[in-house]
Protein backbone atom coordinates (compact mmCIF):
# COMPACT_ATOMS: atom_id res chain seq x y z
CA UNK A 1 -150.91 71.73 37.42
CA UNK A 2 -150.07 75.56 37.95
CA UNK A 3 -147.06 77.60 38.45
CA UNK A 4 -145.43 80.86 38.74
CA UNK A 5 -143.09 82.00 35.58
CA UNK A 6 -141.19 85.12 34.39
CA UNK A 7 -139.09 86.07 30.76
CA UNK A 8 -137.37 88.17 29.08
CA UNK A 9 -136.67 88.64 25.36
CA UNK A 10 -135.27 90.77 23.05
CA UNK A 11 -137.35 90.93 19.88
CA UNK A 12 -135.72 90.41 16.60
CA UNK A 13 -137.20 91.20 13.09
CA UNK A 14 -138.25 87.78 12.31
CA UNK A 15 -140.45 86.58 15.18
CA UNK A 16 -142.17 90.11 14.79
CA UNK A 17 -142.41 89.11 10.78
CA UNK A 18 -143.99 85.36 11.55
CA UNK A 19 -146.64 87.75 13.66
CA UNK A 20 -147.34 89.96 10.82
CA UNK A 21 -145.52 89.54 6.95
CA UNK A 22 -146.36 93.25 6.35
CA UNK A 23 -144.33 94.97 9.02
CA UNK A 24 -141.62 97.60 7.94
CA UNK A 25 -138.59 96.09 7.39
CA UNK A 26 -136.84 99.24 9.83
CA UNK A 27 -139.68 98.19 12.23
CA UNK A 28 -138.49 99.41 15.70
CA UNK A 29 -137.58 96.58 17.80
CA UNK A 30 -137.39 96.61 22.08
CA UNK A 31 -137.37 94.25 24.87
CA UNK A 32 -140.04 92.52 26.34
CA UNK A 33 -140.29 91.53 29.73
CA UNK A 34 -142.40 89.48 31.98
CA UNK A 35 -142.00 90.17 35.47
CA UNK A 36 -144.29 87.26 36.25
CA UNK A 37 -147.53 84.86 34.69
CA UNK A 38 -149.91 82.99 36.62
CA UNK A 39 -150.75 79.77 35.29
CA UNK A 40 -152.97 76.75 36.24
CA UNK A 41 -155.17 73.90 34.87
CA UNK A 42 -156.43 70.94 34.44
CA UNK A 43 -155.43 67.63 32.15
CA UNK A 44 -156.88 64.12 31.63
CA UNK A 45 -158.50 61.47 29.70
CA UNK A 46 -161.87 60.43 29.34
CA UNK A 47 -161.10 57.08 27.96
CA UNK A 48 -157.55 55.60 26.07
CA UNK A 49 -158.80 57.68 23.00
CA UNK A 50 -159.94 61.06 24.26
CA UNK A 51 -157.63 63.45 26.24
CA UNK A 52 -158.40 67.19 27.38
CA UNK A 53 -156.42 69.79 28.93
CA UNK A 54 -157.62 73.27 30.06
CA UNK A 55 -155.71 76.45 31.21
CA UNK A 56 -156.26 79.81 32.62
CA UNK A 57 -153.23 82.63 33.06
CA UNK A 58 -152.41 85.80 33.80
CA UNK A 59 -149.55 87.87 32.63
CA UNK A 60 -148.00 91.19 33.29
CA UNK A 61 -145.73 92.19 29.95
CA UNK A 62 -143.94 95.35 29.36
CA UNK A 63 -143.22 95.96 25.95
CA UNK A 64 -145.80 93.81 24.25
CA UNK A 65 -146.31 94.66 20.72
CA UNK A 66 -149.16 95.59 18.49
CA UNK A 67 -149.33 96.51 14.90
CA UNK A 68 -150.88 99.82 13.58
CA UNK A 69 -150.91 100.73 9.46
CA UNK A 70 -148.10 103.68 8.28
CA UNK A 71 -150.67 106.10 7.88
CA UNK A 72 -147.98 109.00 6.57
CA UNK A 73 -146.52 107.20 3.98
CA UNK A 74 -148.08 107.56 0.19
CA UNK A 75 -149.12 105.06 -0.70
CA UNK A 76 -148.82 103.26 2.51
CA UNK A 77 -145.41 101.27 3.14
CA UNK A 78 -146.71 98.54 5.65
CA UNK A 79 -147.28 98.29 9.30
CA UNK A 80 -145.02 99.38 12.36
CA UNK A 81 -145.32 98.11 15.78
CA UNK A 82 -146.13 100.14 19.37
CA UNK A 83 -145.43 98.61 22.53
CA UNK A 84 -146.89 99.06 25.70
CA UNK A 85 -147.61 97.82 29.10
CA UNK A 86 -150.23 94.74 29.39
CA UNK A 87 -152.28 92.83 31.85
CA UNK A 88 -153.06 89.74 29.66
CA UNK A 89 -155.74 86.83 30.67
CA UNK A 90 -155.65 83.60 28.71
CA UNK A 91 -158.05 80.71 28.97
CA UNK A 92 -157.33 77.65 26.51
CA UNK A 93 -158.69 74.63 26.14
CA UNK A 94 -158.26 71.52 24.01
CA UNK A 95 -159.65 68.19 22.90
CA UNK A 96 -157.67 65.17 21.53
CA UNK A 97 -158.33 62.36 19.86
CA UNK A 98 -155.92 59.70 19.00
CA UNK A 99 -156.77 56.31 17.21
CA UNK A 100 -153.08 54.63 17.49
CA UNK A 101 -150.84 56.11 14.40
CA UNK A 102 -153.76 55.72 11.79
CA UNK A 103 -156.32 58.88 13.33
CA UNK A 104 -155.84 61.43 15.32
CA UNK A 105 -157.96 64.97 16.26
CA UNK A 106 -156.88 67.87 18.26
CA UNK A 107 -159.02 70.97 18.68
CA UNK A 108 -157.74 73.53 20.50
CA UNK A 109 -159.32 77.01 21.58
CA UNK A 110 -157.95 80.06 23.06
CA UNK A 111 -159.74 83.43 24.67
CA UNK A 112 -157.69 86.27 25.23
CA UNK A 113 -158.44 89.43 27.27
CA UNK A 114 -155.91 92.44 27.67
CA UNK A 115 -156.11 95.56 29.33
CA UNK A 116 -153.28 98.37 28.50
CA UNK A 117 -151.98 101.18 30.09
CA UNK A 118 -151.33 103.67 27.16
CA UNK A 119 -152.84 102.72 24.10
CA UNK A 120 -156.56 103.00 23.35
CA UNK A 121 -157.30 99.66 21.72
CA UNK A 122 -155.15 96.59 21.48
CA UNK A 123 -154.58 97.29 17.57
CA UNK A 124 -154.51 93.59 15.21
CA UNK A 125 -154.77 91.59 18.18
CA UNK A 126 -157.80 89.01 17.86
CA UNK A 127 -159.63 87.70 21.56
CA UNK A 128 -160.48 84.55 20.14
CA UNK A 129 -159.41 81.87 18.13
CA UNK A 130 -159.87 78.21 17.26
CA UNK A 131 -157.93 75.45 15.62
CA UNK A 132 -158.88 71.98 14.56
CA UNK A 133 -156.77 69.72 12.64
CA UNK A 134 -157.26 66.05 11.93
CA UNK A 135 -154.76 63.24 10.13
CA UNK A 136 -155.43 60.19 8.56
CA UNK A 137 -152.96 57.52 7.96
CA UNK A 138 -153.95 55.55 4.83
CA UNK A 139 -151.80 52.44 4.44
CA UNK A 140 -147.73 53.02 5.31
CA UNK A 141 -147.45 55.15 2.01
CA UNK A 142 -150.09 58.02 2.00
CA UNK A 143 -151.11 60.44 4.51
CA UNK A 144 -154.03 62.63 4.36
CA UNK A 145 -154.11 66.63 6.54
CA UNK A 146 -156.71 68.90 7.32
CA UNK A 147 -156.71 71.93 9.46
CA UNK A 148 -159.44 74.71 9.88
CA UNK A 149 -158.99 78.02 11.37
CA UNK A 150 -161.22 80.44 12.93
CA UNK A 151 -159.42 84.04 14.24
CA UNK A 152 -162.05 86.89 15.87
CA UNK A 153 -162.65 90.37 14.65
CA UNK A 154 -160.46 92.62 15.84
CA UNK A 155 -159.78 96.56 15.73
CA UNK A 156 -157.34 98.74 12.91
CA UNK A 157 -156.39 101.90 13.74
CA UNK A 158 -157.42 104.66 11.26
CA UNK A 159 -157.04 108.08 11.19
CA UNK A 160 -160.01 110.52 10.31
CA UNK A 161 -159.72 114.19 8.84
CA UNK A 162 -162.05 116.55 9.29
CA UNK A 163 -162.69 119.49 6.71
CA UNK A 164 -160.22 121.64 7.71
CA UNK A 165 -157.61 119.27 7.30
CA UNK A 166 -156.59 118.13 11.53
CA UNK A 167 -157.10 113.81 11.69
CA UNK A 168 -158.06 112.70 14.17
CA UNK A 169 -157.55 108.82 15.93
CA UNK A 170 -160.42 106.06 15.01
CA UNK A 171 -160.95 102.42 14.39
CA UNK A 172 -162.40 100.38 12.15
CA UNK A 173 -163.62 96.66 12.96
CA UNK A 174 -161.88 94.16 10.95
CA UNK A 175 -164.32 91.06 10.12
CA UNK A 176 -163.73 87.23 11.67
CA UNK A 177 -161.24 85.25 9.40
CA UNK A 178 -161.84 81.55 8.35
CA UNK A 179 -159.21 79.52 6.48
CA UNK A 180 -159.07 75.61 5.64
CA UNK A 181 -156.36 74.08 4.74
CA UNK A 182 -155.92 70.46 2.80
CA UNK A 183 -152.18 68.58 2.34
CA UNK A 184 -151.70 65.10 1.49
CA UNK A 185 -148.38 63.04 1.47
CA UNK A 186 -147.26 60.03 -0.65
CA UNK A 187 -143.87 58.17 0.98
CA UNK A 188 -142.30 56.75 -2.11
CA UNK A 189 -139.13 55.92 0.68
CA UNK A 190 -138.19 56.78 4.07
CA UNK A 191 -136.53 59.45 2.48
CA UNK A 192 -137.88 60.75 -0.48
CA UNK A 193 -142.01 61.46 -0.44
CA UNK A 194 -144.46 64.10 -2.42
CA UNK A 195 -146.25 66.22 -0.85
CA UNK A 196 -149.47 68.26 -1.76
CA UNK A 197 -151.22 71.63 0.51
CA UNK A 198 -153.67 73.92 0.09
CA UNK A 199 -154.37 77.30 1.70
CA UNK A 200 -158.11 78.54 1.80
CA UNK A 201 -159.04 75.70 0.01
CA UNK A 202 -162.36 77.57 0.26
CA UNK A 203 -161.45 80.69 -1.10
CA UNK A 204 -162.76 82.87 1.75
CA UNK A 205 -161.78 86.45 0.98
CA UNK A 206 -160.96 88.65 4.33
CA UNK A 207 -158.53 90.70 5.31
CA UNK A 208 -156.33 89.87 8.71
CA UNK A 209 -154.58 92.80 8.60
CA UNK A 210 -155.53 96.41 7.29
């Protein structure tokens, strides 16, 4: 499969918040457009249980944002977002498998590889990540959830001042993030059921943003 695509949005508070929670809330908002993204792959099945599907695109996006600290605020106040110009590559790939409506697998990976036309790193914004989450029917009442997380190091923007006072621009490298999460549902009815979820179930400290 392949294909030829463009878009245009306007960006509202919210879909920047679901991005990053600690944005300004008079975070400066602009329109992103995307004259055009290249996209082709592959899908299929290795037997009735296992699928795959693989992609590779490329995407030119003007006004694509990235998220640096408030460094002028005292203490800081949160994050606001630059946009600039992007060339963005993508390559995904993912794994399913499905056992009728009692099992089923997916893992899913994505690399991502930008180049930028004003800014000097592609602040917050991970290359690689990888999902795999896995659900177990038990019975017609209780169903079981797990999902595990893995998002790259990436690059925060600092600011470094010299003796005489004059900062200038630098980065710091923000360690790989690793989160599991564990839910469980009970289905007392088809309407009424309990439910039970747990973030970092394995208490892994890190920070995703800085």
């Amino acid at each position: 499969f392949g294909g030829v695509a463009g878009d245009f949005e306007r960006f509202t508070f919210r879909e920047l918040y679901t991005q990053n929670p600690f944005i300004q809330s008079n975070v400066s908002l602009t329109n992103q457009n995307t004259p055009y993204r290249l996209h082709a792959g592959i899908k299929g099945a290795f037997s009735d249980l296992i699928s795959y599907r693989s992609e590779i695109s490329y995407a030119r996006i003007n006004g694509m944002p990235f998220f640096v600290n408030d460094t002028l605020g005292a203490p800081r106040t949160g994050f606001e977002a630059v946009y600039d110009q992007a060339n963005l590559t993508t390559i995904s790939a993912g794994l399913n498998f499905h056992y009728g409506e009692k099992m089923e697998v997916d893992l899913q990976g994505r690399y991502r590889l930008v180049s930028l036309s004003n800014l000097n790193e592609a602040w917050h914004f991970p290359p690689l990540d990888i999902r795999l989450a896995a659900r177990y029917q038990l019975g017609e009442k209780m169903l079981f959830k797990a999902d595990l997380a893995f998002i790259s190091g990436q690059r925060a923007r600092v600011f470094n001042q010299d003796s005489t006072g004059a900062k200038t621009e630098g980065f710091i490298d923000l360690n790989p993030t690793f989160d599991v999460r564990l839910g469980a549902t009970y289905r007392l009815t088809e309407k009424l059921g309990f439910f039970l979820d747990m973030n970092n179930f394995a208490a892994f400290r890190y920070n995703r943003f800085y």
